[in-house]
N, C-alpha and C. Protein backbone atom coordinates (compact mmCIF):
# COMPACT_ATOMS: atom_id res chain seq x y z
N UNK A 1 189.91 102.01 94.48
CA UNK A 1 190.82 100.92 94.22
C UNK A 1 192.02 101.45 93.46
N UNK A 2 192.96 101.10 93.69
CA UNK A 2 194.44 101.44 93.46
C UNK A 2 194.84 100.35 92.29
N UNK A 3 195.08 100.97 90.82
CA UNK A 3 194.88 99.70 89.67
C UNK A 3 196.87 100.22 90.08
N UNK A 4 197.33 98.78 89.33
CA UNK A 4 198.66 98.11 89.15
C UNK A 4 199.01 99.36 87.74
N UNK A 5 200.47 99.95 87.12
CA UNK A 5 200.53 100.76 86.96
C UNK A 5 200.35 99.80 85.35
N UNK A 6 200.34 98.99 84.95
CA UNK A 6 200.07 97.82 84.06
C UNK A 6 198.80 97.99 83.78
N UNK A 7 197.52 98.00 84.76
CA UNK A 7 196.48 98.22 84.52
C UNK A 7 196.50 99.61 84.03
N UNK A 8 196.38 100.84 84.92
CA UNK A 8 196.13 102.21 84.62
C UNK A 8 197.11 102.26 83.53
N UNK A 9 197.85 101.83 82.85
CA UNK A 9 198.18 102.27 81.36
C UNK A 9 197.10 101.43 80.51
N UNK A 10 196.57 100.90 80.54
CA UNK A 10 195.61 100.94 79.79
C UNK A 10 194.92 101.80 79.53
N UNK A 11 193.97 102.48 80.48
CA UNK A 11 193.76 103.70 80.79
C UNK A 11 193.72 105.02 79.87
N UNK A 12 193.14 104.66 78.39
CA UNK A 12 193.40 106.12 77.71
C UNK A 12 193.49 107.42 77.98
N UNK A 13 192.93 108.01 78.90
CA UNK A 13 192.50 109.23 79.39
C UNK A 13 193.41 109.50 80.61
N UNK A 14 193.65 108.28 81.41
CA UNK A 14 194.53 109.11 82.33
C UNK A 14 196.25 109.54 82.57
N UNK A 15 196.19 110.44 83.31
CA UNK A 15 197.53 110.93 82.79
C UNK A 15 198.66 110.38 84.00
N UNK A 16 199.41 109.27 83.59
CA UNK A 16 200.58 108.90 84.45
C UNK A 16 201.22 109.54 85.19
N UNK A 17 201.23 110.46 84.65
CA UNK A 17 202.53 111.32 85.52
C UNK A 17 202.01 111.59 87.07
N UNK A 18 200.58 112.48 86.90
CA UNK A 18 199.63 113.24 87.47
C UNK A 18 199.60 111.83 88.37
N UNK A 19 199.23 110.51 88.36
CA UNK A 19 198.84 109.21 88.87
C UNK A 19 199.99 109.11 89.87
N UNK A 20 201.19 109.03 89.59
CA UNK A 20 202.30 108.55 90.24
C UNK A 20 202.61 109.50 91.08
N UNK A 21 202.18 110.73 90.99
CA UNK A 21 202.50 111.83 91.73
C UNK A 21 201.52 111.71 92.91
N UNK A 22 200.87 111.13 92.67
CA UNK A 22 199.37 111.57 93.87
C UNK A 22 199.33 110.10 94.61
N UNK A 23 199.92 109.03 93.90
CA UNK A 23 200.09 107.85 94.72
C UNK A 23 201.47 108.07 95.44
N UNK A 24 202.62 108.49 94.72
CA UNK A 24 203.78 107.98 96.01
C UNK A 24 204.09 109.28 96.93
N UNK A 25 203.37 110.87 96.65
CA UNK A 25 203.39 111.91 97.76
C UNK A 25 203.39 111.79 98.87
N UNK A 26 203.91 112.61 99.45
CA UNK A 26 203.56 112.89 100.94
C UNK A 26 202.21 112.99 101.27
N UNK A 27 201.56 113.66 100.71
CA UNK A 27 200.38 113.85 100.75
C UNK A 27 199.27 112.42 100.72
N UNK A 28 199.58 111.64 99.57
CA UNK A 28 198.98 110.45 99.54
C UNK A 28 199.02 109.45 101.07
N UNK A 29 200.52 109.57 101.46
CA UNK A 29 200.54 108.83 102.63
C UNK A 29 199.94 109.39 103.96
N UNK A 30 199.65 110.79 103.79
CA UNK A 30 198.79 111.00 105.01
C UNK A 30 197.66 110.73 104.74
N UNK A 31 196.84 110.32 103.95
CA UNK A 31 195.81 110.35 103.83
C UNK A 31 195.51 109.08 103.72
N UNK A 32 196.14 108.21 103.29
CA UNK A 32 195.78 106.93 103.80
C UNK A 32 196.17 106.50 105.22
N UNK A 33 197.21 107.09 105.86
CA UNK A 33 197.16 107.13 107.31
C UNK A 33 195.89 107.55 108.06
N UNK A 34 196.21 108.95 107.28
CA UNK A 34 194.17 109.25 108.42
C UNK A 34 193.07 108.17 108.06
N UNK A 35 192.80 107.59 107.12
CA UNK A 35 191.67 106.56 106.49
C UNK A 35 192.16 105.26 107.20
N UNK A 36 193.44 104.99 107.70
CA UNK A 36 193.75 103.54 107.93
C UNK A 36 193.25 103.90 109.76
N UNK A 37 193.68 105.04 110.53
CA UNK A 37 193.61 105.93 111.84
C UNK A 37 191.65 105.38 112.11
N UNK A 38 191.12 106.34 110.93
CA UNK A 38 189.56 106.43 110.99
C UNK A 38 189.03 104.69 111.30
N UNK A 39 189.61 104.30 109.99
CA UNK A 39 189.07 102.50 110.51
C UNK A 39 189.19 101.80 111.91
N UNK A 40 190.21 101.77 112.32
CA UNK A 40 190.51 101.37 113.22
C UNK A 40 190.12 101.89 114.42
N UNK A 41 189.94 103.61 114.82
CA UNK A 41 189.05 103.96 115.76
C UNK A 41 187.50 103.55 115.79
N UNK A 42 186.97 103.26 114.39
CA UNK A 42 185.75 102.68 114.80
C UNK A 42 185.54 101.15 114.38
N UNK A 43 186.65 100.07 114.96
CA UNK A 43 186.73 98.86 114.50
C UNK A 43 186.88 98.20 113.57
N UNK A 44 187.33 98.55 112.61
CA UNK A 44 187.44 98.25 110.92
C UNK A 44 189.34 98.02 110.65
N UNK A 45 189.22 96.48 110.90
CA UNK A 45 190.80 96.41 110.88
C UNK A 45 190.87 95.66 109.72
N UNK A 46 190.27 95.25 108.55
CA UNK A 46 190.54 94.32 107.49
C UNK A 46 189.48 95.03 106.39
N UNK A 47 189.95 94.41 105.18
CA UNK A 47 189.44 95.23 103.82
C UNK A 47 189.32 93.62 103.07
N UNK A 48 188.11 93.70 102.43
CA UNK A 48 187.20 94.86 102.42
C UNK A 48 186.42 94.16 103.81
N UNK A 49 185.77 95.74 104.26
CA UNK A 49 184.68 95.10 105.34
C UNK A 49 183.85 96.21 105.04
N UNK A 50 182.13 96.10 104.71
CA UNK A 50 181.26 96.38 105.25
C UNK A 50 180.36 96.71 106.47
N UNK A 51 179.66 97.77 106.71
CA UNK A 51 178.91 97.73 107.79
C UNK A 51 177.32 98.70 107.01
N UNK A 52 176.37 97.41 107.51
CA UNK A 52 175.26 97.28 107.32
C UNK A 52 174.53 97.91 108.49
N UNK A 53 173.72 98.75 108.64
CA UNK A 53 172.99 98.89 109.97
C UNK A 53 174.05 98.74 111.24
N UNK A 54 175.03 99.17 111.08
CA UNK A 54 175.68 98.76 112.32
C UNK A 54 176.43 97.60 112.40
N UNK A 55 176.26 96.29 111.48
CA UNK A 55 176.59 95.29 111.71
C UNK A 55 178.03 95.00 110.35
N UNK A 56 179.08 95.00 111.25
CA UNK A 56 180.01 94.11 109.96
C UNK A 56 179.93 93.13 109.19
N UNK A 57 180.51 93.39 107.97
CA UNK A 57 180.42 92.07 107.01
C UNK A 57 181.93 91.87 106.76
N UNK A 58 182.44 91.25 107.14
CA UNK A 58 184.15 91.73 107.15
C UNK A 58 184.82 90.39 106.20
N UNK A 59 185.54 90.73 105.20
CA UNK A 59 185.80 89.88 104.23
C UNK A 59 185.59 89.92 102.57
N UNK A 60 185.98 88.93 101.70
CA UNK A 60 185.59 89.22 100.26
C UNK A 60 184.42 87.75 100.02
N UNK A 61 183.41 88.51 100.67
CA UNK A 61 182.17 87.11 101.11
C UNK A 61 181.35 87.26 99.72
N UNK A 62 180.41 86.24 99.65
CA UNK A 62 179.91 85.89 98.20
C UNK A 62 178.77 87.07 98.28
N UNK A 63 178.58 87.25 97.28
CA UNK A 63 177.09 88.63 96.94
C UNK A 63 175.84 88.04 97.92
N UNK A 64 175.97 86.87 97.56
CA UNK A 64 174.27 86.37 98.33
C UNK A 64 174.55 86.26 99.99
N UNK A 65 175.68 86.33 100.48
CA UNK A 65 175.94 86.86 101.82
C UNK A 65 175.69 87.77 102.36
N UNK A 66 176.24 88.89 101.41
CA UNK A 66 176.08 90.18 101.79
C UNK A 66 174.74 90.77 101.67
N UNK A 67 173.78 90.18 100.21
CA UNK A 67 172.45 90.54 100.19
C UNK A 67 171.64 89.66 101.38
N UNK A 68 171.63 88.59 101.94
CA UNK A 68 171.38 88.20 103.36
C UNK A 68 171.32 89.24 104.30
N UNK A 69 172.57 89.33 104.80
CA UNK A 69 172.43 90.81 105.59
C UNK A 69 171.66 91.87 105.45
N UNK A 70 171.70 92.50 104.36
CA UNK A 70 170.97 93.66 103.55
C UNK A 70 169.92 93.62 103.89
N UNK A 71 169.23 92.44 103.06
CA UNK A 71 167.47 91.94 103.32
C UNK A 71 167.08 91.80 104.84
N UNK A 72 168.22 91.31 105.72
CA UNK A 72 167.65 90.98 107.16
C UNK A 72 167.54 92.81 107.97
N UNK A 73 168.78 93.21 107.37
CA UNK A 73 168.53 93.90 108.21
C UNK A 73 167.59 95.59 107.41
N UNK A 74 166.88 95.43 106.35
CA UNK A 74 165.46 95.79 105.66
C UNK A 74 164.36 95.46 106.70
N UNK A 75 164.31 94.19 106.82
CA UNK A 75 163.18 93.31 107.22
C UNK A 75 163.09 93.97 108.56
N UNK A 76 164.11 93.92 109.74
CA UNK A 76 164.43 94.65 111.03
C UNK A 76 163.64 95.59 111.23
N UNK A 77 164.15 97.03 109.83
CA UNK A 77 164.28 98.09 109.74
C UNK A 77 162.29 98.46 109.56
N UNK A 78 161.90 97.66 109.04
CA UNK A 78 160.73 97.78 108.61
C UNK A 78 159.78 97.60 109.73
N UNK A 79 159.90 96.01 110.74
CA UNK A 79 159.42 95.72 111.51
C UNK A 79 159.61 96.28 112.62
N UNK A 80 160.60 97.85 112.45
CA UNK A 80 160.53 98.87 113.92
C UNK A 80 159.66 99.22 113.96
N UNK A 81 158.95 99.51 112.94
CA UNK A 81 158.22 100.93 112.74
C UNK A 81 158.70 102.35 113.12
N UNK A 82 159.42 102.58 112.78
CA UNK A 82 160.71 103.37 112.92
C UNK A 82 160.47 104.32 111.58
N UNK A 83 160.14 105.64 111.35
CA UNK A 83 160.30 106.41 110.22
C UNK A 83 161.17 106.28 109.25
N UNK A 84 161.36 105.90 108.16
CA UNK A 84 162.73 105.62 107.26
C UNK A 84 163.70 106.49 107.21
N UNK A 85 162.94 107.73 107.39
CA UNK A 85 163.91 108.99 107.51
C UNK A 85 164.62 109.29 109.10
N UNK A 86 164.31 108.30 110.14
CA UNK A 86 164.68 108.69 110.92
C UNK A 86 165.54 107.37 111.75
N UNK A 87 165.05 106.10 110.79
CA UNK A 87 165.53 104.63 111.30
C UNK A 87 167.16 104.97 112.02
N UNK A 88 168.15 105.51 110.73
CA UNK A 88 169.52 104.95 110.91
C UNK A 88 169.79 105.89 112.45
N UNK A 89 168.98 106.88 112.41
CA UNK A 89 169.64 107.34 113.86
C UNK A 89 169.01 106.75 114.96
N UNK A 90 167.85 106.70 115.18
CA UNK A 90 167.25 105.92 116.36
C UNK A 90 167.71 104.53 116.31
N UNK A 91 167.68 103.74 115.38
CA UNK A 91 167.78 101.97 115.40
C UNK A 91 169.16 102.03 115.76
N UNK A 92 170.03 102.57 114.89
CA UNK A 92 171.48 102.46 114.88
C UNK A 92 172.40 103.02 116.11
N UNK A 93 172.25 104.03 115.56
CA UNK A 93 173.18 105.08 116.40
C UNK A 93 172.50 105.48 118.25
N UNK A 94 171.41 105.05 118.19
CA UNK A 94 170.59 105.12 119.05
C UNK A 94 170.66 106.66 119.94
N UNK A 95 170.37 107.40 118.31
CA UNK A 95 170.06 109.03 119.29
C UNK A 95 168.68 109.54 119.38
């Protein structure tokens, strides 16, 4: 998360200069280009969004939403019988 420069002066320890340098670089903007590039090649066009088992949670949704999901897709994960160590690739990714 990117604090307001209002916030990060609060901030005892960190050093402004070093902050402003690494947010308005060249460098900074490719790299949120490649991260904005990455989302979007694998469907992720809005923030914040989650993905659970495969499944999006896309939005700033309430905790007990997101633990819904979580728990359902536990419950899924369990009722494969699917190795835990081996669930996210077989269930998910289906390799």
């Amino acid at each position: 998360m990117l604090y307001r420069n209002a916030d990060a002066e609060q901030i005892q320890v960190l050093d402004m200069a070093a902050r402003r340098v690494c947010i308005t670089g060249p460098q900074a903007a490719g790299r949120v280009a490649a991260d904005v590039a990455l989302g979007m090649d694998v469907g992720i066009d809005a923030t914040p969004t989650f993905v659970v088992n495969g499944v999006p949670v896309v939005g700033a949704v309430p905790e007990s939403d997101l633990r819904a999901v979580i728990d359902s897709a536990r419950a899924e994960a369990v009722a494969s019988g699917i190795p835990r160590a081996e669930y996210y690739d077989k269930a998910v990714l289906g390799i």
